[in-house]
C-alpha atoms as a PDB file:
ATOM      1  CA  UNK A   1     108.256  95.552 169.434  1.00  0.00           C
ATOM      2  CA  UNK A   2     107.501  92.374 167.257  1.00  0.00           C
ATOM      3  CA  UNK A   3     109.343  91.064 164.510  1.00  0.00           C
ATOM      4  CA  UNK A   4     106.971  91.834 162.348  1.00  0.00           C
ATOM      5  CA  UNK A   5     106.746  96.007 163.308  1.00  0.00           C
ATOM      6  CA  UNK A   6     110.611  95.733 162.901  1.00  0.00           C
ATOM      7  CA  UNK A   7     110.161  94.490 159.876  1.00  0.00           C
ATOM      8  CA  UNK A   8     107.636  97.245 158.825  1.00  0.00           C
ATOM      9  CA  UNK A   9     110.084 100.110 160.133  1.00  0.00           C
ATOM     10  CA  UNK A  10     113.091  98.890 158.341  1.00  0.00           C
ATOM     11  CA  UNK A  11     110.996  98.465 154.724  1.00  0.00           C
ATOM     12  CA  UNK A  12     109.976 102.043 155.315  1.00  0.00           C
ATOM     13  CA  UNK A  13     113.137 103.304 156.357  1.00  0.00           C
ATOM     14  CA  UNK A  14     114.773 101.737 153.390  1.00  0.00           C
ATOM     15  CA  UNK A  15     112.263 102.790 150.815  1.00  0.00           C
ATOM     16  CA  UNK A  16     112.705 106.900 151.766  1.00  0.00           C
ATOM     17  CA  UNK A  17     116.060 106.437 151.742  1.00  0.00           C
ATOM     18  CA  UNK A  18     116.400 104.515 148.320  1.00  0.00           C
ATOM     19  CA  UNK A  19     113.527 106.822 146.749  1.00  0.00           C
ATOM     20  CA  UNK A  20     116.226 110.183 148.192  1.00  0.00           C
ATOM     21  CA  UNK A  21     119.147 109.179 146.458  1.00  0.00           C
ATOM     22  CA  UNK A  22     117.253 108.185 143.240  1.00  0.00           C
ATOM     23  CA  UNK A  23     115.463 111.594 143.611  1.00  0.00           C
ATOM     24  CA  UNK A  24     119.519 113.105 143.663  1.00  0.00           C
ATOM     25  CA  UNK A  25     120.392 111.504 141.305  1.00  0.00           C
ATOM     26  CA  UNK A  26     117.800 112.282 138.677  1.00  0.00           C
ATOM     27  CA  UNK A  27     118.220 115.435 139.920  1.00  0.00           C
ATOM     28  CA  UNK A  28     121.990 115.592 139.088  1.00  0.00           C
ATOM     29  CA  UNK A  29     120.800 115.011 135.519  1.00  0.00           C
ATOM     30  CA  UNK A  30     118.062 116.821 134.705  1.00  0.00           C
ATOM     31  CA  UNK A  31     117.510 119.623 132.544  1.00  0.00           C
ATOM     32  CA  UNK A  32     114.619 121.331 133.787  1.00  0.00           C
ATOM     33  CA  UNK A  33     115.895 123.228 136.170  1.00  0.00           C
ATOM     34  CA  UNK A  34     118.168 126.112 136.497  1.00  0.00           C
ATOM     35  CA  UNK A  35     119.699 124.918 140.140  1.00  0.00           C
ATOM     36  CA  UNK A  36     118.120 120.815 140.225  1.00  0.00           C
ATOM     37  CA  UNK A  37     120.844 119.961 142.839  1.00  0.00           C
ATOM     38  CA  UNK A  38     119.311 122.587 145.459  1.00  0.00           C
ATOM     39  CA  UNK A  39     115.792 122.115 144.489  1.00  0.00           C
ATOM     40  CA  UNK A  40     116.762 118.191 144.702  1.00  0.00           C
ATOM     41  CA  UNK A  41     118.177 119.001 147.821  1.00  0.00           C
ATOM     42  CA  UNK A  42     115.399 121.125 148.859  1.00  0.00           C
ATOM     43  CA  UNK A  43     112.552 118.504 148.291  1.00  0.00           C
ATOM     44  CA  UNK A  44     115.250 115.345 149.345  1.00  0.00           C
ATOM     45  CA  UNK A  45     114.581 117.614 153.319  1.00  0.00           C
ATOM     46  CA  UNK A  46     110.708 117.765 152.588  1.00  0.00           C
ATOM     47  CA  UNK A  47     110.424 114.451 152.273  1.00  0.00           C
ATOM     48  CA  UNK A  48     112.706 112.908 154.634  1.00  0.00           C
ATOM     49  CA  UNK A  49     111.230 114.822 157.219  1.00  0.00           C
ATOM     50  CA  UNK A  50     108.090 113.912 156.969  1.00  0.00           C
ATOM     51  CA  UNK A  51     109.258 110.620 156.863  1.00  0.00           C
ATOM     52  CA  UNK A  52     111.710 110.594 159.651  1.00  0.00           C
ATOM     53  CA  UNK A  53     109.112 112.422 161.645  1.00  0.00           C
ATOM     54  CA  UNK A  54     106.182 109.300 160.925  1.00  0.00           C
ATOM     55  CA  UNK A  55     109.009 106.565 161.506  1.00  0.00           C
ATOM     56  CA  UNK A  56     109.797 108.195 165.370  1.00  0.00           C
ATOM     57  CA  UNK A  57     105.968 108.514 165.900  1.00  0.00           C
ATOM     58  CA  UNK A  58     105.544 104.999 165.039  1.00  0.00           C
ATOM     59  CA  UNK A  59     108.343 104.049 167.473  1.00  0.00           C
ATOM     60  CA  UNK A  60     106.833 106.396 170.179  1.00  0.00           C
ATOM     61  CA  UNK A  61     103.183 105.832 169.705  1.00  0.00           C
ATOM     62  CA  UNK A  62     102.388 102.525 167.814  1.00  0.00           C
ATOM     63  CA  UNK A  63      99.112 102.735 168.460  1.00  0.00           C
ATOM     64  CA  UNK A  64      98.629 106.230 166.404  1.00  0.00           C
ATOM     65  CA  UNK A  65      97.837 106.431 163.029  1.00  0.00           C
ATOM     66  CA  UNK A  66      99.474 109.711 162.400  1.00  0.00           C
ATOM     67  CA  UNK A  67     103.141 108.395 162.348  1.00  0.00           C
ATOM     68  CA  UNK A  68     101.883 106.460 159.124  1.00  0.00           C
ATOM     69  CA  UNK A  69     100.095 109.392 157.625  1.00  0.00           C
ATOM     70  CA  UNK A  70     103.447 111.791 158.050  1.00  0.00           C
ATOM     71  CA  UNK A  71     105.681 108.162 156.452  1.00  0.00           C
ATOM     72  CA  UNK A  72     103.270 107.759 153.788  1.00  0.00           C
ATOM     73  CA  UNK A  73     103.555 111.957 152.949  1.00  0.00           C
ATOM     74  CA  UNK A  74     106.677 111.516 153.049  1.00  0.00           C
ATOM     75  CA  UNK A  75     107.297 108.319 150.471  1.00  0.00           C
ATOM     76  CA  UNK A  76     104.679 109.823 147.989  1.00  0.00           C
ATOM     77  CA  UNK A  77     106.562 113.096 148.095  1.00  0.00           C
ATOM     78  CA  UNK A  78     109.686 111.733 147.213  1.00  0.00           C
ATOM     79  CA  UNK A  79     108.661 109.404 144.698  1.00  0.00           C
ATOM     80  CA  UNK A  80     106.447 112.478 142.874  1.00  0.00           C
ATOM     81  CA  UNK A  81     109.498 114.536 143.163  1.00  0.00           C
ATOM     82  CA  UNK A  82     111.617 111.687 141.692  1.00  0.00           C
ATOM     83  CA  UNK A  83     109.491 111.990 138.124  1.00  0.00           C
ATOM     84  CA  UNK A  84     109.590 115.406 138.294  1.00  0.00           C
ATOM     85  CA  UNK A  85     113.522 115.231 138.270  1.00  0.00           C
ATOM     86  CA  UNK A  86     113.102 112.783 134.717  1.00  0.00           C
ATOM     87  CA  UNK A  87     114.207 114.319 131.363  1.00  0.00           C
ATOM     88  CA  UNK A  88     111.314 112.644 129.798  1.00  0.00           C
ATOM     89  CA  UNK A  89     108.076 115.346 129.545  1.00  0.00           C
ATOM     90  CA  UNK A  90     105.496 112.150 130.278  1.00  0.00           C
ATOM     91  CA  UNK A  91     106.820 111.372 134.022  1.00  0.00           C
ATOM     92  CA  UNK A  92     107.548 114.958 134.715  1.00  0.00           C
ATOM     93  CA  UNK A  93     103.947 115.407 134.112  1.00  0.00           C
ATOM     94  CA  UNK A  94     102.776 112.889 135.985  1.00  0.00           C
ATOM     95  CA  UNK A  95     105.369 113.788 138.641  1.00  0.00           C
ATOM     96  CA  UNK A  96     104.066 117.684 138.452  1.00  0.00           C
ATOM     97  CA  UNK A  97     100.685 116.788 138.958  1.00  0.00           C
ATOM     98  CA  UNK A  98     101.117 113.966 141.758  1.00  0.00           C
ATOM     99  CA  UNK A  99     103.597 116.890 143.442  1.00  0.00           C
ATOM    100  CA  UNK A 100     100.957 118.914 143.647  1.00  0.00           C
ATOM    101  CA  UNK A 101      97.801 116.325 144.703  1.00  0.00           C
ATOM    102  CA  UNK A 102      99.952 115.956 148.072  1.00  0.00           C
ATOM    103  CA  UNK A 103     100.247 119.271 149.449  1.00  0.00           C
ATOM    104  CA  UNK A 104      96.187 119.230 149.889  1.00  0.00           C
ATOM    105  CA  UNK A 105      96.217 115.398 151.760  1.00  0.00           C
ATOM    106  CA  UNK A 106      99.260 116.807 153.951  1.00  0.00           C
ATOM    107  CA  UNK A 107      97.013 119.551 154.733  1.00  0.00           C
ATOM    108  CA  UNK A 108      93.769 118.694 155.466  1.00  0.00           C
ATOM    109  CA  UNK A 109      93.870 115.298 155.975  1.00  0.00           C
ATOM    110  CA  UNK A 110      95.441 115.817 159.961  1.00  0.00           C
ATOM    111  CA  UNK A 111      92.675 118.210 160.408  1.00  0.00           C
ATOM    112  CA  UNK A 112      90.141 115.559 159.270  1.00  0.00           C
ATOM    113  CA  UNK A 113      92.098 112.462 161.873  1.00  0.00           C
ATOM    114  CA  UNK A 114      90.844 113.019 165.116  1.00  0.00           C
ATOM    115  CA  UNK A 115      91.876 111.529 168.202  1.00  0.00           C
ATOM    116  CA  UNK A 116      90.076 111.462 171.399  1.00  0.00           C
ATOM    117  CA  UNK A 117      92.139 111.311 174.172  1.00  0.00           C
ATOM    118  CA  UNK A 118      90.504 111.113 177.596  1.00  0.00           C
ATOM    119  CA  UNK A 119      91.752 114.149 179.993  1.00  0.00           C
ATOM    120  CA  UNK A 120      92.415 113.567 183.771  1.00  0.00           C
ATOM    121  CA  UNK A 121      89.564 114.268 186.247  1.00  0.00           C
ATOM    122  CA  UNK A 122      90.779 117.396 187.671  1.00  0.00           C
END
């Protein structure tokens, strides 16, 4: 693995783990929400699986796409749940409507990727 890829992996590592706790804590004090620390909690798993899941497919298969597709899910759900944790109505808009543009990418957008792989002459 280059410098470079390492490099790569630790920025996105970094970034869904910063854009987590930010999510907590604007989650801690909002007041939109009836129970924000388990719906924080709730969305903080979403999103860290996706991106834990893209960040070990990048490490397995470098070559695949797919392991930036499930990192990239993951970052924009986390930072769209992050403005929907704000106290201010303008980002919680923005952050209701972004929420709910990437549950149609994560979706569809696997279905659309396809990847030939050559089978073994049997």
């Amino acid at each position: 693995m280059t410098t470079r890829r390492r490099a790569l992996l630790a920025a996105l590592t970094v970034s869904a783990l910063v854009l987590g706790i930010v999510m907590l804590v604007l989650a801690d004090h909002t007041n939109h929400f009836s129970s924000p620390l388990a719906k924080g909690g709730v969305f903080l798993l979403l999103g860290w699986s996706f991106a834990g899941a893209g960040l070990a497919a990048l490490v397995r298969r470098p070559e695949n796409r797919t392991g930036f597709l499930l990192v990239t899910v993951g970052i924009y759900w986390l930072a769209a749940s992050s403005l929907m944790f704000a106290n201010s109505s303008v980002p919680f808009t923005i952050g209701a409507a972004l929420e709910a543009v990437v549950i149609s990418p994560s979706t569809t957008l696997p279905a659309a990727v396809t990847v030939t792989v050559p089978l073994p002459a049997v």
